[in-house]
Structures are given as structure tokens and as C-alpha cells.
Protein backbone atom coordinates (compact mmCIF):
# COMPACT_ATOMS: atom_id res chain seq x y z
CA UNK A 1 -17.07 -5.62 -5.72
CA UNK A 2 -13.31 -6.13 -5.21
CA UNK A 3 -11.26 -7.15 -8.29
CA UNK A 4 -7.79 -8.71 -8.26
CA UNK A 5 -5.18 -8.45 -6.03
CA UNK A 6 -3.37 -5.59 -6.83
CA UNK A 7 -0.35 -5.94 -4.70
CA UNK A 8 0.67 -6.52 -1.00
CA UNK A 9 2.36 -3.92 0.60
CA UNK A 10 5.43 -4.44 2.82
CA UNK A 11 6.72 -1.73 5.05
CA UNK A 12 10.69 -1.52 6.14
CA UNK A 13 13.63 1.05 6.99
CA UNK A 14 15.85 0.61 4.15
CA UNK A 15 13.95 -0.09 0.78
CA UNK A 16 17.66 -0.94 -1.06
CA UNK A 17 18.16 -3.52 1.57
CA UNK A 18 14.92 -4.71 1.32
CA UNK A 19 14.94 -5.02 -2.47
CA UNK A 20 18.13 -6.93 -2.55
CA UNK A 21 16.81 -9.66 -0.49
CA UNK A 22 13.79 -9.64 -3.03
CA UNK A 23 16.35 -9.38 -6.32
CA UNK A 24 19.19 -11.23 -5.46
CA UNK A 25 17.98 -13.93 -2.77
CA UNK A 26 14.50 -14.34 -4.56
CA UNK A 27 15.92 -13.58 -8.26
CA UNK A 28 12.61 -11.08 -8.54
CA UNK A 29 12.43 -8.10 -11.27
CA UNK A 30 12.41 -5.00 -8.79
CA UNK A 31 11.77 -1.39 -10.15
CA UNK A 32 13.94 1.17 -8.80
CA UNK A 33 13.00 3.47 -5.48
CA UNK A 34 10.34 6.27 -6.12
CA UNK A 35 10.06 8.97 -3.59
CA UNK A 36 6.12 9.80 -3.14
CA UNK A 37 5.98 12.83 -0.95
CA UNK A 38 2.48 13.21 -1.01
CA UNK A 39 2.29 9.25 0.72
CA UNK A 40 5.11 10.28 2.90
CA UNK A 41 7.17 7.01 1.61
CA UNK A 42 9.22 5.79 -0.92
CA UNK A 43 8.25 3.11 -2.71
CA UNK A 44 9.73 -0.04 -4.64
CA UNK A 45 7.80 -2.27 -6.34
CA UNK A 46 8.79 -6.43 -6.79
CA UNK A 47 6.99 -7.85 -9.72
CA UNK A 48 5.52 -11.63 -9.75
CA UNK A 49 4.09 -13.37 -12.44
CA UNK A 50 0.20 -12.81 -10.41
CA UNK A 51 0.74 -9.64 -8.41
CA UNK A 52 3.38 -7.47 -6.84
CA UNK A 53 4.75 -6.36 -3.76
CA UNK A 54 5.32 -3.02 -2.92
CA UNK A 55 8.00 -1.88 -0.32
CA UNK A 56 7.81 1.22 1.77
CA UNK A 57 10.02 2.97 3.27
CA UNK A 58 9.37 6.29 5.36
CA UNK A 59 9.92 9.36 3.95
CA UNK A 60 9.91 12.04 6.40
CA UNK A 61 9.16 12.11 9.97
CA UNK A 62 5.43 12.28 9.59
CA UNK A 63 5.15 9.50 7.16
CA UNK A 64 1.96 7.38 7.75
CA UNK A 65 4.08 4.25 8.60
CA UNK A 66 6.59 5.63 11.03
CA UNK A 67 3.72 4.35 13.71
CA UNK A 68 4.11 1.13 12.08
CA UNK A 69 7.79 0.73 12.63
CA UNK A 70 7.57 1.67 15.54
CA UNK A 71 5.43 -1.01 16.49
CA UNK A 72 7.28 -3.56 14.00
CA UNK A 73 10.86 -2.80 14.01
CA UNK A 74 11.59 -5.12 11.58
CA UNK A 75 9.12 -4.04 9.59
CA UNK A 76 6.29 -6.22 8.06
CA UNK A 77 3.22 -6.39 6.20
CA UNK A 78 1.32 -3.29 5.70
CA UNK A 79 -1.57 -3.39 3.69
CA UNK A 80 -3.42 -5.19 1.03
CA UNK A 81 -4.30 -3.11 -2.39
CA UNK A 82 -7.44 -4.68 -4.44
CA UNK A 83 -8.61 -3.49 -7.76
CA UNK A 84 -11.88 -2.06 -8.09
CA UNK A 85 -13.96 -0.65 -11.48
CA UNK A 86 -15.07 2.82 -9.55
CA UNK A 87 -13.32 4.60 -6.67
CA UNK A 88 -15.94 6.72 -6.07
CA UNK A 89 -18.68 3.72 -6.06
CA UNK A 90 -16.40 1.92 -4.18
CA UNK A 91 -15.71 4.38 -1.36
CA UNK A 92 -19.73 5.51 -1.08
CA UNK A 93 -20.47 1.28 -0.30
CA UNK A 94 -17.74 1.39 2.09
CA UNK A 95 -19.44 4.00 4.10
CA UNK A 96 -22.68 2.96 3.57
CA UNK A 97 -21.71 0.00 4.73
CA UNK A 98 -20.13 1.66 8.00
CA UNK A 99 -16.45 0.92 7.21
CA UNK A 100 -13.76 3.65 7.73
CA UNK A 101 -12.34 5.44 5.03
CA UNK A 102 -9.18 7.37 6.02
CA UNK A 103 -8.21 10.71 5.61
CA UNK A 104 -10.26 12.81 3.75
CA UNK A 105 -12.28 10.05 2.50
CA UNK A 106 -11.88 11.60 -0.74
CA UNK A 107 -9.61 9.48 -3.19
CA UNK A 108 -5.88 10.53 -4.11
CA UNK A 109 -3.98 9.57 -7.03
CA UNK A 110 -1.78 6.18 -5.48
CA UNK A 111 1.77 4.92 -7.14
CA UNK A 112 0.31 3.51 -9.85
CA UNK A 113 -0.76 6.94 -11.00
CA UNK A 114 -4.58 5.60 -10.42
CA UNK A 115 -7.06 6.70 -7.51
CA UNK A 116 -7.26 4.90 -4.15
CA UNK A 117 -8.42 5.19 -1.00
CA UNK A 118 -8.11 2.94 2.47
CA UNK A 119 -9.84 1.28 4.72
CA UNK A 120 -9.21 0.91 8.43
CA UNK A 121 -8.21 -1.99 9.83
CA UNK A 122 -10.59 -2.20 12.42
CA UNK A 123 -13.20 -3.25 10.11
CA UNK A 124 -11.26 -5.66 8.13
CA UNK A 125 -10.30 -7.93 10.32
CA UNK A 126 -7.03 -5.86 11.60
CA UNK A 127 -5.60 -5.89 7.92
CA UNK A 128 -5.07 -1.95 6.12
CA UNK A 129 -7.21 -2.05 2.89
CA UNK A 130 -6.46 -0.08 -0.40
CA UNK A 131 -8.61 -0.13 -2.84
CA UNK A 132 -7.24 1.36 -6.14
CA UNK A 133 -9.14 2.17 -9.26
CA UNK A 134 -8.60 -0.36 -12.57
């Protein structure tokens, strides 16, 4: 069911400081920081030759990885994003297969302009799952 590996996502305080490391210690391509109030975060994404990695960074005080900081001070990996042909096929296995899908269950449009939805760790081994629409 799951297609490539869309991107790994990497949660931190400062997404500037964050992309420096990735730019200028790593010599990486990195977009420039995109405030997604509907996520809650900001994001920045690092391109690779096979995948990405996307950096969060809060925005707000009820962003969904505040918890996460929290926890991880120095932030840390957050969540894996797979591709997947249909979201909506996707998300009705999921539950029929009695995984958790977040929120509303219902997909949202992700930073990639696409749909996604995730999955909750606890049935994935501890590891956030996105699954985003090809």
C-alpha cells in the first residue's frame, strides 16, 4: 500500500538554526521557512537527491509538537511521511485494520499542498506516520 518515502520529519526550536546546520555544514539545497497555521508549525524543507527532510518548528503555543519538545529539548525526529495513490483508501484500511488515525480522521491538505493524514504511534512501532496523497 505505502509508496515512497516522502520525507522524514525533524522537529526543533529554531528552524533558521536548524537549516544552517543542514545548508552550510551539510552543503544541502534548503527552501526557505513557511508558516502553516493550520499545522501549528513552520516548516523548512532540506532536499536530497532520494527524499527530503522537513523541519518544524512550533508555531503558536498549541502547536502539535510543543509536547514533543517538551519531551525532546533538543528536538529530534518526528515523523515519517509515505506516499500513497488514495488518501481516502488509505485511511479506511488503516481503520479497518484498527490503527489510529488522528484528529478528525478526515484528511487535510499537508505542505506539499496534497492530502494527508497520521497515524499514531502506538501502532507503528512508537514512530508518527503520515501518509500523504501522490
Amino acid at each position: 500500500m505505502i509508496g515512497r518515502l516522502n520525507h522524514v520529519a525533524v522537529a526543533t526550536k529554531d528552524v533558521r538554526k536548524a537549516s544552517a546546520i543542514y545548508r552550510d555544514t551539510l552543503g544541502a539545497k534548503v527552501s526557505e521557512p513557511v508558516p502553516l497555521p493550520e499545522h501549528g508549525v513552520t516548516t523548512v524543507f532540506v532536499e536530497l537527491p532520494n527524499t527530503k527532510i522537513e523541519l518544524l518548528e512550533p508555531l503558536g503555543e498549541n502547536s502539535p509538537i510543543v509536547k514533543f519538545l517538551e519531551k525532546n529539548p533538543n528536538g529530534g525526529m518526528h515523523h515519517v511521511c509515505y506516499e500513497v495513490d488514495d488518501i481516502h483508501a488509505a485511511r479506511d484500511r488503516m481503520k479497518a485494520m484498527g490503527a489510529t488515525v488522528t484528529g478528525s480522521g478526515e484528511p487535510r491538505i499537508g505542505a506539499h499542498g496534497k492530502p494527508v493524514i497520521f497515524l499514531h504511534p502506538k501502532d507503528f512501532a512508537g514512530t508518527l506516520i503520515e501518509l500523504e496523497q501522490a
